[in-house]
PDB file of N, CA and C in Angstrom:
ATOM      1  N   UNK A   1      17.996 -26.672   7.120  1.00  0.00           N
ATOM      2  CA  UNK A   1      18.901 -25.803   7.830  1.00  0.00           C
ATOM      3  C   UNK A   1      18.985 -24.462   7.096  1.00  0.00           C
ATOM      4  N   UNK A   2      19.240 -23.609   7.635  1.00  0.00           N
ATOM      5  CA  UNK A   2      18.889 -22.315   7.304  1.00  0.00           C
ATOM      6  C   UNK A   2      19.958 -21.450   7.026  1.00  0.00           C
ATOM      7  N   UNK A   3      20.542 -20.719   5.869  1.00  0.00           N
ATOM      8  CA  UNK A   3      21.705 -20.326   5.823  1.00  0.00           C
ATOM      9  C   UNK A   3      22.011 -19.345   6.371  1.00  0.00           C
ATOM     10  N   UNK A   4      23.644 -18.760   6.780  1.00  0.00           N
ATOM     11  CA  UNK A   4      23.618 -17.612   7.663  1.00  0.00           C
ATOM     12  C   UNK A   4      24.208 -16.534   6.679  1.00  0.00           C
ATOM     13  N   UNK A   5      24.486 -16.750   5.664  1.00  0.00           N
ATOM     14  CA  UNK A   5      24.476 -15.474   4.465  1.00  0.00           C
ATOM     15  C   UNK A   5      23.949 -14.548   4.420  1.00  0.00           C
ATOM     16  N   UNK A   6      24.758 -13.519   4.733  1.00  0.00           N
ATOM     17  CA  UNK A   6      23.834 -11.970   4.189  1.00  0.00           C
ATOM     18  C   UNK A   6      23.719 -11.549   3.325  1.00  0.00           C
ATOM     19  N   UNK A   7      22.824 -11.098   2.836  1.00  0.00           N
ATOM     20  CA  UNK A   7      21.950 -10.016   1.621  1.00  0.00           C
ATOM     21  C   UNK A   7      22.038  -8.672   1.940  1.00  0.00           C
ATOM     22  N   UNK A   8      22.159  -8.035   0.768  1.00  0.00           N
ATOM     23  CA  UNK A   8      21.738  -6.735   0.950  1.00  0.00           C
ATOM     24  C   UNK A   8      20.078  -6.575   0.790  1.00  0.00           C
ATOM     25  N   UNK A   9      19.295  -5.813   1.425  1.00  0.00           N
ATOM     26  CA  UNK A   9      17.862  -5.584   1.511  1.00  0.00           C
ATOM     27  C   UNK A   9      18.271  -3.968   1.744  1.00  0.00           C
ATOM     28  N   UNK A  10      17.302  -3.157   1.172  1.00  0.00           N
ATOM     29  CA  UNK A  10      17.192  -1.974   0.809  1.00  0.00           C
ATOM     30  C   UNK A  10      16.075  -1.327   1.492  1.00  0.00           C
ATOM     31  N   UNK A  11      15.885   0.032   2.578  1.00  0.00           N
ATOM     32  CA  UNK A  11      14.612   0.243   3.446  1.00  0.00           C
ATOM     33  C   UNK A  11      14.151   0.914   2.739  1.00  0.00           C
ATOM     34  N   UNK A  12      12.606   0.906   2.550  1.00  0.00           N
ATOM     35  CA  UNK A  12      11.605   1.718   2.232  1.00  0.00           C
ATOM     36  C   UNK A  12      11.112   2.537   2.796  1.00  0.00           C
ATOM     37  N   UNK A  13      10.385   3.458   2.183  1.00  0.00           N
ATOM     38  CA  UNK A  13       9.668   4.272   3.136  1.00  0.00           C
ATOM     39  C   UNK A  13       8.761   4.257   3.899  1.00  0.00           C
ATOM     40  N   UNK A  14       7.995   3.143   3.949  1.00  0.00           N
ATOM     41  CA  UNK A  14       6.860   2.370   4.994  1.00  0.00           C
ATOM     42  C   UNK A  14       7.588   2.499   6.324  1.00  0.00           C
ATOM     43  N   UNK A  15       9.253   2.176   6.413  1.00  0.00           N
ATOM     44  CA  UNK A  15       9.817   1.636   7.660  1.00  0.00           C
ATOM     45  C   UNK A  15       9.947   2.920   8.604  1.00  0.00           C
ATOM     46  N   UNK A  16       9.677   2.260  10.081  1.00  0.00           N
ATOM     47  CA  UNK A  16       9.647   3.266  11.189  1.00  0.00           C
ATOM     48  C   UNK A  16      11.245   3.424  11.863  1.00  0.00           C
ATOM     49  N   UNK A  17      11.255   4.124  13.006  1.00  0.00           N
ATOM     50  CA  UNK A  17      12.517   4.594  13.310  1.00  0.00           C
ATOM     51  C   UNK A  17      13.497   3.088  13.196  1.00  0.00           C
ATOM     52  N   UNK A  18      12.986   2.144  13.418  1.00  0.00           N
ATOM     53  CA  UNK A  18      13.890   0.745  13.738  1.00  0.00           C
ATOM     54  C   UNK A  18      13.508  -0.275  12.327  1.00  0.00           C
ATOM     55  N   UNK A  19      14.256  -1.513  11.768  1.00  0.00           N
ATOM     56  CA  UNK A  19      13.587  -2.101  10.911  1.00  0.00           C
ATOM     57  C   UNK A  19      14.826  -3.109  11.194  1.00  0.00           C
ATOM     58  N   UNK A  20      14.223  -4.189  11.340  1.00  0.00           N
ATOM     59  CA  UNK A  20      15.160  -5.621  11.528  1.00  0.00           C
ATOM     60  C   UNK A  20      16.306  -5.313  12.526  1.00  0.00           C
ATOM     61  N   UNK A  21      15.612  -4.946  13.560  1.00  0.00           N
ATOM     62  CA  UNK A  21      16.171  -4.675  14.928  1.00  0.00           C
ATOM     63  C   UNK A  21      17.018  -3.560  14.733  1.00  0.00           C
ATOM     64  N   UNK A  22      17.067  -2.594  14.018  1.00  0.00           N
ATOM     65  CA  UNK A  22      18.057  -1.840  13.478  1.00  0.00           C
ATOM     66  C   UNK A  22      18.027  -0.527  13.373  1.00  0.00           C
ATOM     67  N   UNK A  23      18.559   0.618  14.054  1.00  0.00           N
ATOM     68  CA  UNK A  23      17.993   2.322  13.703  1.00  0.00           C
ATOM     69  C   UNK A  23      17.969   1.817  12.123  1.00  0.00           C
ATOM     70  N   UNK A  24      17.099   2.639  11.546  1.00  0.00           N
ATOM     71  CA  UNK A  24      16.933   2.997  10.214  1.00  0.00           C
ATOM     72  C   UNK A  24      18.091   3.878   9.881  1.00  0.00           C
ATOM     73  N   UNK A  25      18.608   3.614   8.651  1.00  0.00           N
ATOM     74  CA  UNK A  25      19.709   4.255   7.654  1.00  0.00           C
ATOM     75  C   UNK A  25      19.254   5.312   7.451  1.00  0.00           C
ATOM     76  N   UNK A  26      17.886   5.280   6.961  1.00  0.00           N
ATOM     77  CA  UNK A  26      17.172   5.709   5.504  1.00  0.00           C
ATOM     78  C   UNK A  26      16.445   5.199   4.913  1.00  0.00           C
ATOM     79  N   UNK A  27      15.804   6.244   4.041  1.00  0.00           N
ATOM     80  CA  UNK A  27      14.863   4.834   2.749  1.00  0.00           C
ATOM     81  C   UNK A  27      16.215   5.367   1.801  1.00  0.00           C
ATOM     82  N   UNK A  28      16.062   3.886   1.128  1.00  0.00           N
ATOM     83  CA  UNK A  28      17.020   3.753  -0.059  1.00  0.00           C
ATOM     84  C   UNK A  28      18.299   3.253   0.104  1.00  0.00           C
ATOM     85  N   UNK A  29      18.655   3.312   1.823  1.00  0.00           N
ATOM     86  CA  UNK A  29      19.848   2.424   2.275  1.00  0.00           C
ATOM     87  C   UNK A  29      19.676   1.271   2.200  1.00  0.00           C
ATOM     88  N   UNK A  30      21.172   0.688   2.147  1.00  0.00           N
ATOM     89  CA  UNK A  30      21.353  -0.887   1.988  1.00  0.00           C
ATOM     90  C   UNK A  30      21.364  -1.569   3.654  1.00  0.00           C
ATOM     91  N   UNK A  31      20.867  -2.476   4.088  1.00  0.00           N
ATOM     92  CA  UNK A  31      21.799  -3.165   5.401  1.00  0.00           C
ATOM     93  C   UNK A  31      21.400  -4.439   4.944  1.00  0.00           C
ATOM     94  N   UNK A  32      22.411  -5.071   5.279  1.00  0.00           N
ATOM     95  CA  UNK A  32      23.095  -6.214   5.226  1.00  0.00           C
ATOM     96  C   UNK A  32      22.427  -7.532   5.852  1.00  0.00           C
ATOM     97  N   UNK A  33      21.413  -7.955   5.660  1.00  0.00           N
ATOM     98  CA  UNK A  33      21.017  -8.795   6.487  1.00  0.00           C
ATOM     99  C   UNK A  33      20.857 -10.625   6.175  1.00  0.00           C
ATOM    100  N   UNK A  34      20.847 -11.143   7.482  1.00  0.00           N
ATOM    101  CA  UNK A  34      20.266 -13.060   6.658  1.00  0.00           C
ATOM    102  C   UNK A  34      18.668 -13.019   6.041  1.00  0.00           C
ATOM    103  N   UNK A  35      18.791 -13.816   5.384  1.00  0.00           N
ATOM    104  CA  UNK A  35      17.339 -13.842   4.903  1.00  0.00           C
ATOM    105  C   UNK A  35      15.929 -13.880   6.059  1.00  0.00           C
ATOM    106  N   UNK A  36      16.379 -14.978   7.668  1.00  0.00           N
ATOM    107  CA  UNK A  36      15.565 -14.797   8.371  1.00  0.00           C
ATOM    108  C   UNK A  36      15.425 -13.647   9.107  1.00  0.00           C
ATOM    109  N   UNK A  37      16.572 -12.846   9.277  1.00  0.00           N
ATOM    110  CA  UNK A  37      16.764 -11.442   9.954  1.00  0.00           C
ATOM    111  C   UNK A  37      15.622 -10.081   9.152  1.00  0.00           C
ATOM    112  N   UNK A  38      15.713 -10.661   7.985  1.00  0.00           N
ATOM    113  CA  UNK A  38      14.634  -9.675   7.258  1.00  0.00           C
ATOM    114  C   UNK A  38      13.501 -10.152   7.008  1.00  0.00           C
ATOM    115  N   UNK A  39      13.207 -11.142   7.405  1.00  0.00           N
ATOM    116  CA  UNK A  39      11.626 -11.832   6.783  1.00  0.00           C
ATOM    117  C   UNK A  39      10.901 -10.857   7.277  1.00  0.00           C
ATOM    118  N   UNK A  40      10.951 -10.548   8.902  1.00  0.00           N
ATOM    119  CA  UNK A  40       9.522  -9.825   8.966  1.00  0.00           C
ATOM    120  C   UNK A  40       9.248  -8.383   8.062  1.00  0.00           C
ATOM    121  N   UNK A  41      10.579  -7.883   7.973  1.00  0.00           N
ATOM    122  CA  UNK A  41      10.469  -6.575   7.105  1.00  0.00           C
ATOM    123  C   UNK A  41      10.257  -6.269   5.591  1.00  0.00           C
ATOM    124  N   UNK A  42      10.507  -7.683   5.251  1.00  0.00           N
ATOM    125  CA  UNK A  42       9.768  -7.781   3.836  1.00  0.00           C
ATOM    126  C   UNK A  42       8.667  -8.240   3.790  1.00  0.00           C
ATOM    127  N   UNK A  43       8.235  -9.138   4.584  1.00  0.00           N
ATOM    128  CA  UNK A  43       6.467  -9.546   4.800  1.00  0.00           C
ATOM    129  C   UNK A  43       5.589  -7.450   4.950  1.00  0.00           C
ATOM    130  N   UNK A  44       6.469  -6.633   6.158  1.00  0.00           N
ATOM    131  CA  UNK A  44       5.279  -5.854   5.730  1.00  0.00           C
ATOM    132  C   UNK A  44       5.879  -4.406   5.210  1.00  0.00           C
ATOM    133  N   UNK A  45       6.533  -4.563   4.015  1.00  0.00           N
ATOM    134  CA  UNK A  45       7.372  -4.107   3.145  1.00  0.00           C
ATOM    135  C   UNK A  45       8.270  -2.982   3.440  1.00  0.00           C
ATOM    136  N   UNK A  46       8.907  -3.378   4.360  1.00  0.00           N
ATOM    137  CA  UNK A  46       9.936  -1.917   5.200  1.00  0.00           C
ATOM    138  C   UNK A  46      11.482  -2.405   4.741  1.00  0.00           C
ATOM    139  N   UNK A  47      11.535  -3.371   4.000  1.00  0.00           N
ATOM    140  CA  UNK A  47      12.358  -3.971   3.254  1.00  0.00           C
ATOM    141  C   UNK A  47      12.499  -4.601   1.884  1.00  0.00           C
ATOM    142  N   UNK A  48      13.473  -4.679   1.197  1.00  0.00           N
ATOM    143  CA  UNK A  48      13.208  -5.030  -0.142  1.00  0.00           C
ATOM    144  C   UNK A  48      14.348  -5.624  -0.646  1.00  0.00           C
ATOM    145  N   UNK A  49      14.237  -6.879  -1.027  1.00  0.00           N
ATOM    146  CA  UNK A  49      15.972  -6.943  -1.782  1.00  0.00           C
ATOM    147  C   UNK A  49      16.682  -6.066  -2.687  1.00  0.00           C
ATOM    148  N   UNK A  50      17.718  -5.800  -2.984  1.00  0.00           N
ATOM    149  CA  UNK A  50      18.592  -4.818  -3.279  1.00  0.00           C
ATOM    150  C   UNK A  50      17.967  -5.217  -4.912  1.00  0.00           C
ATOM    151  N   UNK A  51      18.251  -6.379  -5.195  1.00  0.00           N
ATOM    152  CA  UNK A  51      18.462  -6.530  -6.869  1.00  0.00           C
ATOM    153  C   UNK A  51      16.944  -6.572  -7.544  1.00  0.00           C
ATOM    154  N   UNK A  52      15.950  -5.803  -6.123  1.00  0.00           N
ATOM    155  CA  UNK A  52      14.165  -5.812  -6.741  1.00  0.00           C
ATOM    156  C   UNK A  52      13.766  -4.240  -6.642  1.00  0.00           C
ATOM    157  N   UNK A  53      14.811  -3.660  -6.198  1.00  0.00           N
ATOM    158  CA  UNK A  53      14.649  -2.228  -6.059  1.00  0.00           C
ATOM    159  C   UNK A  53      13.748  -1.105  -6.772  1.00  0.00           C
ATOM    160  N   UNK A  54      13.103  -1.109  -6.164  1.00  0.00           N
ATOM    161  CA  UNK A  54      12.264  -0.081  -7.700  1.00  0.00           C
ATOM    162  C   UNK A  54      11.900   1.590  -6.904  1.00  0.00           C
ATOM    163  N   UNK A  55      12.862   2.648  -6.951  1.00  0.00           N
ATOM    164  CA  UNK A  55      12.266   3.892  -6.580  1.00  0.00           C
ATOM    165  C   UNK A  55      11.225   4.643  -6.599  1.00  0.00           C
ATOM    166  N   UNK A  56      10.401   3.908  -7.672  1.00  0.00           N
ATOM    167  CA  UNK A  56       8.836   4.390  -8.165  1.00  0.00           C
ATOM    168  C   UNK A  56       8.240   4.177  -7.136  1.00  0.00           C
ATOM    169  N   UNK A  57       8.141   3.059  -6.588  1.00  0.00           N
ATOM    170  CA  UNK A  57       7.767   2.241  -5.545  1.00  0.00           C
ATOM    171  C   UNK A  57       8.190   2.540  -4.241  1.00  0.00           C
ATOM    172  N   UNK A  58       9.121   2.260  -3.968  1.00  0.00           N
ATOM    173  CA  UNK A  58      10.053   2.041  -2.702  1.00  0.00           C
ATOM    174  C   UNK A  58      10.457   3.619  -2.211  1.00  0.00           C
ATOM    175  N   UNK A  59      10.351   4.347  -2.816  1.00  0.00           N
ATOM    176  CA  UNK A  59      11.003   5.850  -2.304  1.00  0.00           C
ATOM    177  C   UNK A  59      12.601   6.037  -2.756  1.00  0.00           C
ATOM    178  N   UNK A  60      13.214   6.964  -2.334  1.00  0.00           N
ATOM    179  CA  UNK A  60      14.360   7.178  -2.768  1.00  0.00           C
ATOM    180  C   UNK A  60      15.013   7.688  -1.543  1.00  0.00           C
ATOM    181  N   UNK A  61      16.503   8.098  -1.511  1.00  0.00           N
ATOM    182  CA  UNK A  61      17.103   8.526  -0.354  1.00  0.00           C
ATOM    183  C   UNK A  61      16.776   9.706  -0.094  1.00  0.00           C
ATOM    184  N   UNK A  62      16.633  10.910  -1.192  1.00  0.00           N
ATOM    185  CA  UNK A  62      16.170  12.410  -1.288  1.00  0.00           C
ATOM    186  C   UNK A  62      14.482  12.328  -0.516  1.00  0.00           C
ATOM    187  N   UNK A  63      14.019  11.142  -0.372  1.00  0.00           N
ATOM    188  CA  UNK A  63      12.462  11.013   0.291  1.00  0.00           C
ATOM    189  C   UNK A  63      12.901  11.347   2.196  1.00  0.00           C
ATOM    190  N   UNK A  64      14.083  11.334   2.671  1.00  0.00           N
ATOM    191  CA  UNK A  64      14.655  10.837   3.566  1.00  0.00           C
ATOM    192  C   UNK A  64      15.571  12.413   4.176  1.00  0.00           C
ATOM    193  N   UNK A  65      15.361  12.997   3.110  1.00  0.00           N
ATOM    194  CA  UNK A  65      16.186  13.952   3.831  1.00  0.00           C
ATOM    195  C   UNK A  65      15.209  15.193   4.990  1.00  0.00           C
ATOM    196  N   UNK A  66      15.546  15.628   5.921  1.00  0.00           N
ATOM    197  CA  UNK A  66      14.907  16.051   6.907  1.00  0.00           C
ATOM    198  C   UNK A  66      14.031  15.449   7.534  1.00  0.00           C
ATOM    199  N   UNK A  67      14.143  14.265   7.677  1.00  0.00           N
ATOM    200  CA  UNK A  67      13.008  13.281   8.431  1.00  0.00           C
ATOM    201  C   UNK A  67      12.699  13.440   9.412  1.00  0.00           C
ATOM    202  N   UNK A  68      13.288  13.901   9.997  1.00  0.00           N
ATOM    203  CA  UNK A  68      12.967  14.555  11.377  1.00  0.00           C
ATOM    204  C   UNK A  68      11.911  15.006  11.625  1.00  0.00           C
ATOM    205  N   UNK A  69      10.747  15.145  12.220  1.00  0.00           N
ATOM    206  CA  UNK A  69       9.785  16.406  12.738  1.00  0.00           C
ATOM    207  C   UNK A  69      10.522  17.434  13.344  1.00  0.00           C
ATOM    208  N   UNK A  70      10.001  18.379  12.718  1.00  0.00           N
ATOM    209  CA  UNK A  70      10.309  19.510  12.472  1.00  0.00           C
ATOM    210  C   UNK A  70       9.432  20.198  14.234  1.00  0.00           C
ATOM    211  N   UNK A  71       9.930  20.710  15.042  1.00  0.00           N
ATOM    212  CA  UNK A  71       8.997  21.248  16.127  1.00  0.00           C
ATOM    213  C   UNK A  71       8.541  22.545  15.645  1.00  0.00           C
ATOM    214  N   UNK A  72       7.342  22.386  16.268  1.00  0.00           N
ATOM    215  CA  UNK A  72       6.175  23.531  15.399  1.00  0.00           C
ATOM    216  C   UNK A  72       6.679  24.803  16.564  1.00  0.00           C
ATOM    217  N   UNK A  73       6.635  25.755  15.906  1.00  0.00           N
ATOM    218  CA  UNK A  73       6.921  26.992  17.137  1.00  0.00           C
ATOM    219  C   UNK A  73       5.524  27.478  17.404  1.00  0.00           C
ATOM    220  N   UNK A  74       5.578  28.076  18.789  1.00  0.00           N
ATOM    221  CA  UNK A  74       4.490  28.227  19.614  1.00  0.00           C
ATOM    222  C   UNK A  74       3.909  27.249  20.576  1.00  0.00           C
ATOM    223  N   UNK A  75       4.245  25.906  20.333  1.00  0.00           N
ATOM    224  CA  UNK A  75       4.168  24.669  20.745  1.00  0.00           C
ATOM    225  C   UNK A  75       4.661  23.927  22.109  1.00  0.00           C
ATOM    226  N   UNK A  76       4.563  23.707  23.054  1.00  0.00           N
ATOM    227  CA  UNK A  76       5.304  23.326  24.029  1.00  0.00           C
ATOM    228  C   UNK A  76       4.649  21.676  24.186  1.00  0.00           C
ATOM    229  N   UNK A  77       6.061  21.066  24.576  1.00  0.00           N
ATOM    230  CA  UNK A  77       5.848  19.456  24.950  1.00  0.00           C
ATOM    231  C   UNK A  77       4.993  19.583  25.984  1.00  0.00           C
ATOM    232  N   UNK A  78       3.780  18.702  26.029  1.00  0.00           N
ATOM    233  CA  UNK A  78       2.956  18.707  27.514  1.00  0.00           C
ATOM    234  C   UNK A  78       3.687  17.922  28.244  1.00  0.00           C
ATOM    235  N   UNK A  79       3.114  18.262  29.512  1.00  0.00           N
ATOM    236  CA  UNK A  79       4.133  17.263  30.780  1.00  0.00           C
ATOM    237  C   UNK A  79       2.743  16.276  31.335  1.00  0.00           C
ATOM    238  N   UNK A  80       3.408  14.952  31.746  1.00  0.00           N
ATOM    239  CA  UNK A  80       2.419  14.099  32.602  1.00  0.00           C
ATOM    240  C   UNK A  80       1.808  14.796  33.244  1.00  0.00           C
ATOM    241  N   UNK A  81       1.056  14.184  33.418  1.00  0.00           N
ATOM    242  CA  UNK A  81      -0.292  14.489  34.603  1.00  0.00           C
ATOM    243  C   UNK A  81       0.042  13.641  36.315  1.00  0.00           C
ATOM    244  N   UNK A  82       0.472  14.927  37.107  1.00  0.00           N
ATOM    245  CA  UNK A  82       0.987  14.247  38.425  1.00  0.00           C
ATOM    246  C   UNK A  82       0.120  13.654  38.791  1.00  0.00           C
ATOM    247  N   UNK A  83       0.170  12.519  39.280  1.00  0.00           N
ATOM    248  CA  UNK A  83      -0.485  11.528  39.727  1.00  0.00           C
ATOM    249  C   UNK A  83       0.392  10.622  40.736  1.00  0.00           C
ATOM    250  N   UNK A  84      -0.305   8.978  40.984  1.00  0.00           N
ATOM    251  CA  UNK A  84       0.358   8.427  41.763  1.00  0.00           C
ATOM    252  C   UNK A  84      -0.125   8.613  43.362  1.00  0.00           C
ATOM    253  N   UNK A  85       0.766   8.097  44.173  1.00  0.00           N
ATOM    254  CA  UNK A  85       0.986   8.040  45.447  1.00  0.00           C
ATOM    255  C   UNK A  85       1.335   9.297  46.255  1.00  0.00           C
ATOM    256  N   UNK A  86       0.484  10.552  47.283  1.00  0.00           N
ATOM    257  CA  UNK A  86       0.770  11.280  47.390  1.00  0.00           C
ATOM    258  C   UNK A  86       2.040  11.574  48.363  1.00  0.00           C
ATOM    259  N   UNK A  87       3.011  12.082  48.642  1.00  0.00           N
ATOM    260  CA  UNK A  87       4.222  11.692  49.527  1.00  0.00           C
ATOM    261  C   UNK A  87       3.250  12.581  50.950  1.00  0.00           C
ATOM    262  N   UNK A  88       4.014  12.052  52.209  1.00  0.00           N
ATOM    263  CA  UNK A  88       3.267  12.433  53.619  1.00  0.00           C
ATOM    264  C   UNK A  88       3.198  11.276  54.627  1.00  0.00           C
TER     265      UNK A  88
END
C-alpha cells in the first residue's frame, strides 16, 4: 500500500511549463508532492527531492528569472493557413 504523505521535491531546470500536473513555480521551487505524484518527474529529472538539492546541478531560482520569451521585434505571430470547408 502506498503512502499518501507529501514531500517536498524541488523543480529543475529541465522542467517545462507544467511538472507533476502542475504550472511550474520555478526552478528551485519547492511543491509539495506524494512520492507517486512525482515519480514521473524525477525519473526524467524535472524534479528532485528537497534534502538532494544540489544548485550546481539542478539550477537555481535566479536561472528562472525572465523566463518568459522575450518577443523579438519586427516579428509578427503567423496566422493559420485558411483552409477547410469552403462556406456557399
Amino acid at each position: 500500500m502506498t503512502t499518501r504523505e507529501k514531500n517536498d521535491y524541488r523543480v529543475t531546470r529541465k522542467a517545462g511549463p507544467f511538472v507533476a500536473g502542475v504550472r511550474n513555480p520555478g526552478t528551485g521551487k519547492t511543491l509539495q508532492l506524494t512520492e507517486e505524484g512525482a515519480r514521473y518527474g524525477v525519473i526524467a529529472g524535472e524534479l528532485v527531492p528537497s534534502d538532494k538539492w544540489d544548485e550546481k546541478l539542478h539550477g537555481s531560482a535566479e536561472d528562472t528569472e525572465g523566463d518568459a520569451p522575450a518577443a523579438e521585434s519586427g516579428t509578427e505571430t503567423p496566422k493559420p493557413a485558411k483552409g477547410g470547408r469552403s462556406k456557399g
